[in-house]
PDB file of N, CA and C in Angstrom:
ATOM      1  N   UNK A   1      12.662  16.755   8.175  1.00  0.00           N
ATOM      2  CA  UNK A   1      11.244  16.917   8.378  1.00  0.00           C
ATOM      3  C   UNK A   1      10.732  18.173   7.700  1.00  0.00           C
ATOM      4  N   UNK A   2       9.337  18.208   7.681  1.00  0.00           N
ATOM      5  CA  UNK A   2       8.518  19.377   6.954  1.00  0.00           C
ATOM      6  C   UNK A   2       7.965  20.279   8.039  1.00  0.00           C
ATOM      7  N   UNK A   3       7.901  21.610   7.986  1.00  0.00           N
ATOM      8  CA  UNK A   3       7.191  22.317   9.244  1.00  0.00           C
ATOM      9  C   UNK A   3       8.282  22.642  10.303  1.00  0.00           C
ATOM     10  N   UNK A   4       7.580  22.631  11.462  1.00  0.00           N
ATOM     11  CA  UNK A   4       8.393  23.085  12.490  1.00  0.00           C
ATOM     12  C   UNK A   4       8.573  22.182  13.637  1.00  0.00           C
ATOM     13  N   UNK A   5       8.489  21.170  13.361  1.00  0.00           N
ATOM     14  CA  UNK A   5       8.886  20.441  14.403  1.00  0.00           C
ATOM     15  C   UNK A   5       9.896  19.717  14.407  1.00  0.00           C
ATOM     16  N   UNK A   6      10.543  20.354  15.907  1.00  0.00           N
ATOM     17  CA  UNK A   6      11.848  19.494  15.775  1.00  0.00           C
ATOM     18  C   UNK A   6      11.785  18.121  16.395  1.00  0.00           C
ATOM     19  N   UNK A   7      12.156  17.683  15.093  1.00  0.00           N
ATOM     20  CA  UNK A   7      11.964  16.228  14.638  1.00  0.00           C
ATOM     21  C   UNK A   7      13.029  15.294  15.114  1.00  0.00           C
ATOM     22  N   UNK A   8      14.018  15.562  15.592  1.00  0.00           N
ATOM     23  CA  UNK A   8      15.346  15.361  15.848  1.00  0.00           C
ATOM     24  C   UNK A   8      15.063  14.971  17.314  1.00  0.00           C
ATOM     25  N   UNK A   9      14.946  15.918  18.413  1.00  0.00           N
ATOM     26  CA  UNK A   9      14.629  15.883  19.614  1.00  0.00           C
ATOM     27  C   UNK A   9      13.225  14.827  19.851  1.00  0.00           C
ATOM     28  N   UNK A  10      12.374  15.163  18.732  1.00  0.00           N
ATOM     29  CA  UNK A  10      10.980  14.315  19.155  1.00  0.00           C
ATOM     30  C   UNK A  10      11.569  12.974  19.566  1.00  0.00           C
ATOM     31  N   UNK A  11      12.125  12.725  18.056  1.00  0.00           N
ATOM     32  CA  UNK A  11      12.938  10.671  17.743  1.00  0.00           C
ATOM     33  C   UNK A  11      13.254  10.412  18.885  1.00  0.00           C
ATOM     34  N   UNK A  12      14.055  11.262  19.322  1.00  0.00           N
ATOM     35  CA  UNK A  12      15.349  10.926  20.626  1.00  0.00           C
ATOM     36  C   UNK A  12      14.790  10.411  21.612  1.00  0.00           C
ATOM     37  N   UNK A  13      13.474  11.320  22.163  1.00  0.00           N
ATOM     38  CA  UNK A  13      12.913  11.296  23.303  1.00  0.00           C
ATOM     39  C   UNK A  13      12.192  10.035  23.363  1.00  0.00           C
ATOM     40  N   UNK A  14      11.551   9.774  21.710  1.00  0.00           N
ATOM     41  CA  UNK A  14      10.638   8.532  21.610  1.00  0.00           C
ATOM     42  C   UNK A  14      11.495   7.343  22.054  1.00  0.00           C
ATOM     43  N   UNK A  15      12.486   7.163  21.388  1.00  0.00           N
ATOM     44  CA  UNK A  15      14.038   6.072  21.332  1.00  0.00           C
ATOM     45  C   UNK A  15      13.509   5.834  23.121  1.00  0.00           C
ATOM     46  N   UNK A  16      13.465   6.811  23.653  1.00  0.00           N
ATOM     47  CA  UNK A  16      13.893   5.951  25.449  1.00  0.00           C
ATOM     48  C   UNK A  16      12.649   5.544  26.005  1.00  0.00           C
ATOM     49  N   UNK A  17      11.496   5.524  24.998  1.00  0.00           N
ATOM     50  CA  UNK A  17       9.934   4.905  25.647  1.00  0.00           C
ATOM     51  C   UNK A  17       9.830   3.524  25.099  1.00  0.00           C
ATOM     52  N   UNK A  18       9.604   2.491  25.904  1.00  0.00           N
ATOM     53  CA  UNK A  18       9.180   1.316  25.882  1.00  0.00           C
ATOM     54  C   UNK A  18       7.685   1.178  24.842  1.00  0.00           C
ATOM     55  N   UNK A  19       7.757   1.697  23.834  1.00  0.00           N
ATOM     56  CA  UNK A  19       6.544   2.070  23.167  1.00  0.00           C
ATOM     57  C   UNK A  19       6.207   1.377  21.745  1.00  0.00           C
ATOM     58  N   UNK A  20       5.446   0.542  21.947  1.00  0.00           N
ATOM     59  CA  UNK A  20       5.191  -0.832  20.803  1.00  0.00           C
ATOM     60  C   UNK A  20       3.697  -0.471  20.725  1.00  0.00           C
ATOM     61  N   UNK A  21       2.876   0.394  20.678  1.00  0.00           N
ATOM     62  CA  UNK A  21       1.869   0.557  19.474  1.00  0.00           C
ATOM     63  C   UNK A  21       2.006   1.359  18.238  1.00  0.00           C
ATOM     64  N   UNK A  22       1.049   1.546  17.540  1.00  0.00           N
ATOM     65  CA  UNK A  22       1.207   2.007  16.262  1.00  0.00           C
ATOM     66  C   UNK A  22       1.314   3.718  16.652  1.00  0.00           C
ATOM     67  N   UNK A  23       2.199   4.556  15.561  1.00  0.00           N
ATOM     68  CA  UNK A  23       2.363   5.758  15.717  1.00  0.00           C
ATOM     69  C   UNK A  23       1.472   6.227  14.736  1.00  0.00           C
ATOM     70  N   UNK A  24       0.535   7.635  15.207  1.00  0.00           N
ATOM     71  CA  UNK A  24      -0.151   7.961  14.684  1.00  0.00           C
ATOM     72  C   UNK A  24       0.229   9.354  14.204  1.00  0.00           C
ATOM     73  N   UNK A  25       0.491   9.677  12.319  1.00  0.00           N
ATOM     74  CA  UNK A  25       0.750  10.939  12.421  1.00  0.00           C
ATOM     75  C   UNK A  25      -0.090  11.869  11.606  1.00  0.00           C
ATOM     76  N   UNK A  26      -0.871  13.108  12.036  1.00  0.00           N
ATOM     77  CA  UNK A  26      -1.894  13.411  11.832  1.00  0.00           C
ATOM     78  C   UNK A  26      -2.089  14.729  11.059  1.00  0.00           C
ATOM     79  N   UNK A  27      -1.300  14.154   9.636  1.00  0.00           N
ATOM     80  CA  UNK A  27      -1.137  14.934   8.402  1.00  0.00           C
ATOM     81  C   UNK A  27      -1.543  14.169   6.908  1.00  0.00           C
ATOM     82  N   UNK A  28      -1.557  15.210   6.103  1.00  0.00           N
ATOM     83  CA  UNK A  28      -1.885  14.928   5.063  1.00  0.00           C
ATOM     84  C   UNK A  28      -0.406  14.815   4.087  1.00  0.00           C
ATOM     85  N   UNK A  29      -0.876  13.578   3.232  1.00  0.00           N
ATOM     86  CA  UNK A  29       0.635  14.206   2.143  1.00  0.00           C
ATOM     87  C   UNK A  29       0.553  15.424   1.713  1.00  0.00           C
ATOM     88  N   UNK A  30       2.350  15.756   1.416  1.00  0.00           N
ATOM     89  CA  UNK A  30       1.795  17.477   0.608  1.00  0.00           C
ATOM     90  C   UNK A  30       2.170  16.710  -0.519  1.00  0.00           C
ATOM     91  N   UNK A  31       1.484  18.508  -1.472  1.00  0.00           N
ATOM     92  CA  UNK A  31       1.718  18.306  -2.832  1.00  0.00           C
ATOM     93  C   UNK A  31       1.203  16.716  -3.692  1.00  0.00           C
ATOM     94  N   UNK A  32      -0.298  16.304  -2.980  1.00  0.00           N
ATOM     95  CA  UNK A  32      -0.904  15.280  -3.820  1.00  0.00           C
ATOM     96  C   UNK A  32      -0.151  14.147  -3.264  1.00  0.00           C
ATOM     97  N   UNK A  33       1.263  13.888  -2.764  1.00  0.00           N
ATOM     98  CA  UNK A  33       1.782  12.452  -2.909  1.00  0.00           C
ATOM     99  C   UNK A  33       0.814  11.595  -2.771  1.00  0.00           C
ATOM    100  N   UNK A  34       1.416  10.198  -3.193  1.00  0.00           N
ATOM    101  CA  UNK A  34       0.734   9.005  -2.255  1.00  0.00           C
ATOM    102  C   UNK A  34       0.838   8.668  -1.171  1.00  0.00           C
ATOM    103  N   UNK A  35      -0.170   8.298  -0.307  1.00  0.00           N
ATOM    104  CA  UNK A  35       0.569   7.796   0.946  1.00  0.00           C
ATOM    105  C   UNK A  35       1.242   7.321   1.404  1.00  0.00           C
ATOM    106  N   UNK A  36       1.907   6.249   0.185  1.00  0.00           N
ATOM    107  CA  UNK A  36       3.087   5.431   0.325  1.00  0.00           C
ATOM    108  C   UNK A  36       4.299   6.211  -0.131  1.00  0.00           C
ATOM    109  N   UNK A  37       4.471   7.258  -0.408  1.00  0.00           N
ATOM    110  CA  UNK A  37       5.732   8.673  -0.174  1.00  0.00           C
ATOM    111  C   UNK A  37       6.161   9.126   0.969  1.00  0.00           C
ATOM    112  N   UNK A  38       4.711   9.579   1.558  1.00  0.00           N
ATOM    113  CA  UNK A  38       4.871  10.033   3.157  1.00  0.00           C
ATOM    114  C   UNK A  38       5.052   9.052   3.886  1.00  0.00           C
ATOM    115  N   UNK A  39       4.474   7.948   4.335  1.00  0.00           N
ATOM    116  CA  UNK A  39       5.047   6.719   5.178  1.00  0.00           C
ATOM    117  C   UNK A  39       6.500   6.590   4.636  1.00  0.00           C
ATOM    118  N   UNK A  40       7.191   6.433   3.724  1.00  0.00           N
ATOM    119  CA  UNK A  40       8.756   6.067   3.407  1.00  0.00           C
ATOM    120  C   UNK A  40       9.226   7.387   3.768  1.00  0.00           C
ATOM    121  N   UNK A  41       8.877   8.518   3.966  1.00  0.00           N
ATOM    122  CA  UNK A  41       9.927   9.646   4.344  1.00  0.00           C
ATOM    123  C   UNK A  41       9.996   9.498   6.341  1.00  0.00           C
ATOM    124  N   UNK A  42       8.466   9.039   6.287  1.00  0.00           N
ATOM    125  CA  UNK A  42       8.862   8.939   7.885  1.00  0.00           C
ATOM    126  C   UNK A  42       9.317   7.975   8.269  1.00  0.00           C
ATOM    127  N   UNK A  43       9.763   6.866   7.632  1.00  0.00           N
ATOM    128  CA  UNK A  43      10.773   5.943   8.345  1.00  0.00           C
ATOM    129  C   UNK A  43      11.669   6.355   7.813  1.00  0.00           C
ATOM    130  N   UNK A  44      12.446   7.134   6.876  1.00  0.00           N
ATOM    131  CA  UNK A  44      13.487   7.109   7.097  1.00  0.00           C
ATOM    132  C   UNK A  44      13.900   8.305   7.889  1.00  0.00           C
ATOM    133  N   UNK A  45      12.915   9.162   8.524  1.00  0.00           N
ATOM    134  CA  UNK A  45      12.748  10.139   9.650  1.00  0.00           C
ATOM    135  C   UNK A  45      13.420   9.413  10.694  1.00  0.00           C
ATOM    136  N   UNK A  46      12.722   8.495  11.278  1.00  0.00           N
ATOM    137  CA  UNK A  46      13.630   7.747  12.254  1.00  0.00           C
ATOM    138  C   UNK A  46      14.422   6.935  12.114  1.00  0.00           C
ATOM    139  N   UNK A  47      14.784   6.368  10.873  1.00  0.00           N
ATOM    140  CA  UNK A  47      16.408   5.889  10.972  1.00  0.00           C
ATOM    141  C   UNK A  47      17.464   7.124  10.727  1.00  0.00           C
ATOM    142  N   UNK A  48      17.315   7.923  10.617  1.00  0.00           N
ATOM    143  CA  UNK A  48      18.140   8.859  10.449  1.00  0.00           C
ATOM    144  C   UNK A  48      18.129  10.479  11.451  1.00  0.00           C
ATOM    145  N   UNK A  49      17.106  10.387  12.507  1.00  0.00           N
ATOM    146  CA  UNK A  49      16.972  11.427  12.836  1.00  0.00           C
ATOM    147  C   UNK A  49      18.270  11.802  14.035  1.00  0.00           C
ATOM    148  N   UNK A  50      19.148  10.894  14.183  1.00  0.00           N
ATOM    149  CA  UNK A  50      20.231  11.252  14.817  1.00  0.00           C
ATOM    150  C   UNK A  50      21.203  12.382  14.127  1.00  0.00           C
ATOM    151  N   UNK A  51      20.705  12.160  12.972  1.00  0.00           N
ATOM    152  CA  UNK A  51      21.640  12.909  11.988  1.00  0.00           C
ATOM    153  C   UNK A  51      21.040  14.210  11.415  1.00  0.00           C
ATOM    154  N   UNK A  52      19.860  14.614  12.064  1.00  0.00           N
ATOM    155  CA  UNK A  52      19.161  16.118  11.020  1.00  0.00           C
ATOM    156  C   UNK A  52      19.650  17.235  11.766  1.00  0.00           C
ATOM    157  N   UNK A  53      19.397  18.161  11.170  1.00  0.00           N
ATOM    158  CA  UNK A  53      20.155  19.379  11.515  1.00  0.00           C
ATOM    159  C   UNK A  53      19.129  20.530  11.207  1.00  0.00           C
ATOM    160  N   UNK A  54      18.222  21.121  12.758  1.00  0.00           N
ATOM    161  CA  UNK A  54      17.107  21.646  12.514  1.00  0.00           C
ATOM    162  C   UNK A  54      17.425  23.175  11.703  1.00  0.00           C
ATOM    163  N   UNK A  55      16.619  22.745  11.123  1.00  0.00           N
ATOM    164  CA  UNK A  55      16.635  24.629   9.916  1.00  0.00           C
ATOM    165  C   UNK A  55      15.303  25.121   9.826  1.00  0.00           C
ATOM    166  N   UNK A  56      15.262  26.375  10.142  1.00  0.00           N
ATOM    167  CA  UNK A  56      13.608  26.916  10.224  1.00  0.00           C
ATOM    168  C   UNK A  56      13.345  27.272   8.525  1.00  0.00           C
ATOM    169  N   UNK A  57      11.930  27.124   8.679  1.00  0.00           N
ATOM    170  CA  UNK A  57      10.978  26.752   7.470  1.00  0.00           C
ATOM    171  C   UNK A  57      11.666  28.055   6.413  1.00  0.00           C
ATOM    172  N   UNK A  58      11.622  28.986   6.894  1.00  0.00           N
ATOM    173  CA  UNK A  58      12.146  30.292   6.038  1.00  0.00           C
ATOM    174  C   UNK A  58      13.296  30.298   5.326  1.00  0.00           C
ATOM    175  N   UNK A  59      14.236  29.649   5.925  1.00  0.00           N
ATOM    176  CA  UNK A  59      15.199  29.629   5.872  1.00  0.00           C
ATOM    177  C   UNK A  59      15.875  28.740   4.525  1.00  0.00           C
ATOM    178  N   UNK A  60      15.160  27.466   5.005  1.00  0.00           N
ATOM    179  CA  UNK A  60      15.352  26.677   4.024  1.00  0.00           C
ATOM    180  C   UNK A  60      14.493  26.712   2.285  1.00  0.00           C
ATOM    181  N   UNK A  61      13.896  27.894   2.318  1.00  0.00           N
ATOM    182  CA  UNK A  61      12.729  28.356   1.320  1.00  0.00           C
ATOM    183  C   UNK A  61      13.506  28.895   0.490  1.00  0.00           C
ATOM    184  N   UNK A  62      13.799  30.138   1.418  1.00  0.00           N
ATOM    185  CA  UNK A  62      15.007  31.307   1.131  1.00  0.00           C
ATOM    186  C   UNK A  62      16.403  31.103   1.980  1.00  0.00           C
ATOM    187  N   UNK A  63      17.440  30.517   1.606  1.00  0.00           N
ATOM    188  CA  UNK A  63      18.722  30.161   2.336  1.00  0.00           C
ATOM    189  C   UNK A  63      19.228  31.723   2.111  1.00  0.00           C
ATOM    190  N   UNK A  64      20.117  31.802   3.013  1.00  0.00           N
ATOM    191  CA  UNK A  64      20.504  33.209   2.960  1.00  0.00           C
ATOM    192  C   UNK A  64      22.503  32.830   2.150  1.00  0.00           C
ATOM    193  N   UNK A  65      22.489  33.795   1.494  1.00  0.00           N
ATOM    194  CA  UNK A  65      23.905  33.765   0.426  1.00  0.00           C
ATOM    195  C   UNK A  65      25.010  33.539   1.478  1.00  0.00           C
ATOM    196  N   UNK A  66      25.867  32.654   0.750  1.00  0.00           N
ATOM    197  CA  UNK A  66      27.454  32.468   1.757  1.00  0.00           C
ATOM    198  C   UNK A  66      28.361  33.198   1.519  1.00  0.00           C
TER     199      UNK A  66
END
């Protein structure tokens, strides 16, 4: 995910709601994309969010040397 939300925990929590309307998410593409960029990153947000590994925004800008 982009920003600060952990995106990981959100999925999880959603996964155990009986929840069949449309999800509404209330951003803009960055950097110009099309909208059809951002809709394909957020599904594969939730097929995969079992697997992310939260890293703060700074961090991942500027990774710090190994």
């Amino acid at each position: 995910g982009y920003g600060t939300i952990p995106w990981s925990e959100f999925v999880a929590v959603f996964r155990t709601m009986s929840f069949n309307d449309p999800l509404v998410i209330e951003a803009r593409p960055w950097d110009g994309v099309a909208w059809q960029v951002m809709l394909g990153e957020m599904n594969l947000l939730f097929e995969n969010a079992d697997r992310l590994q939260p890293v703060r925004l700074g961090e991942r800008l500027h990774p710090k040397p190994s």
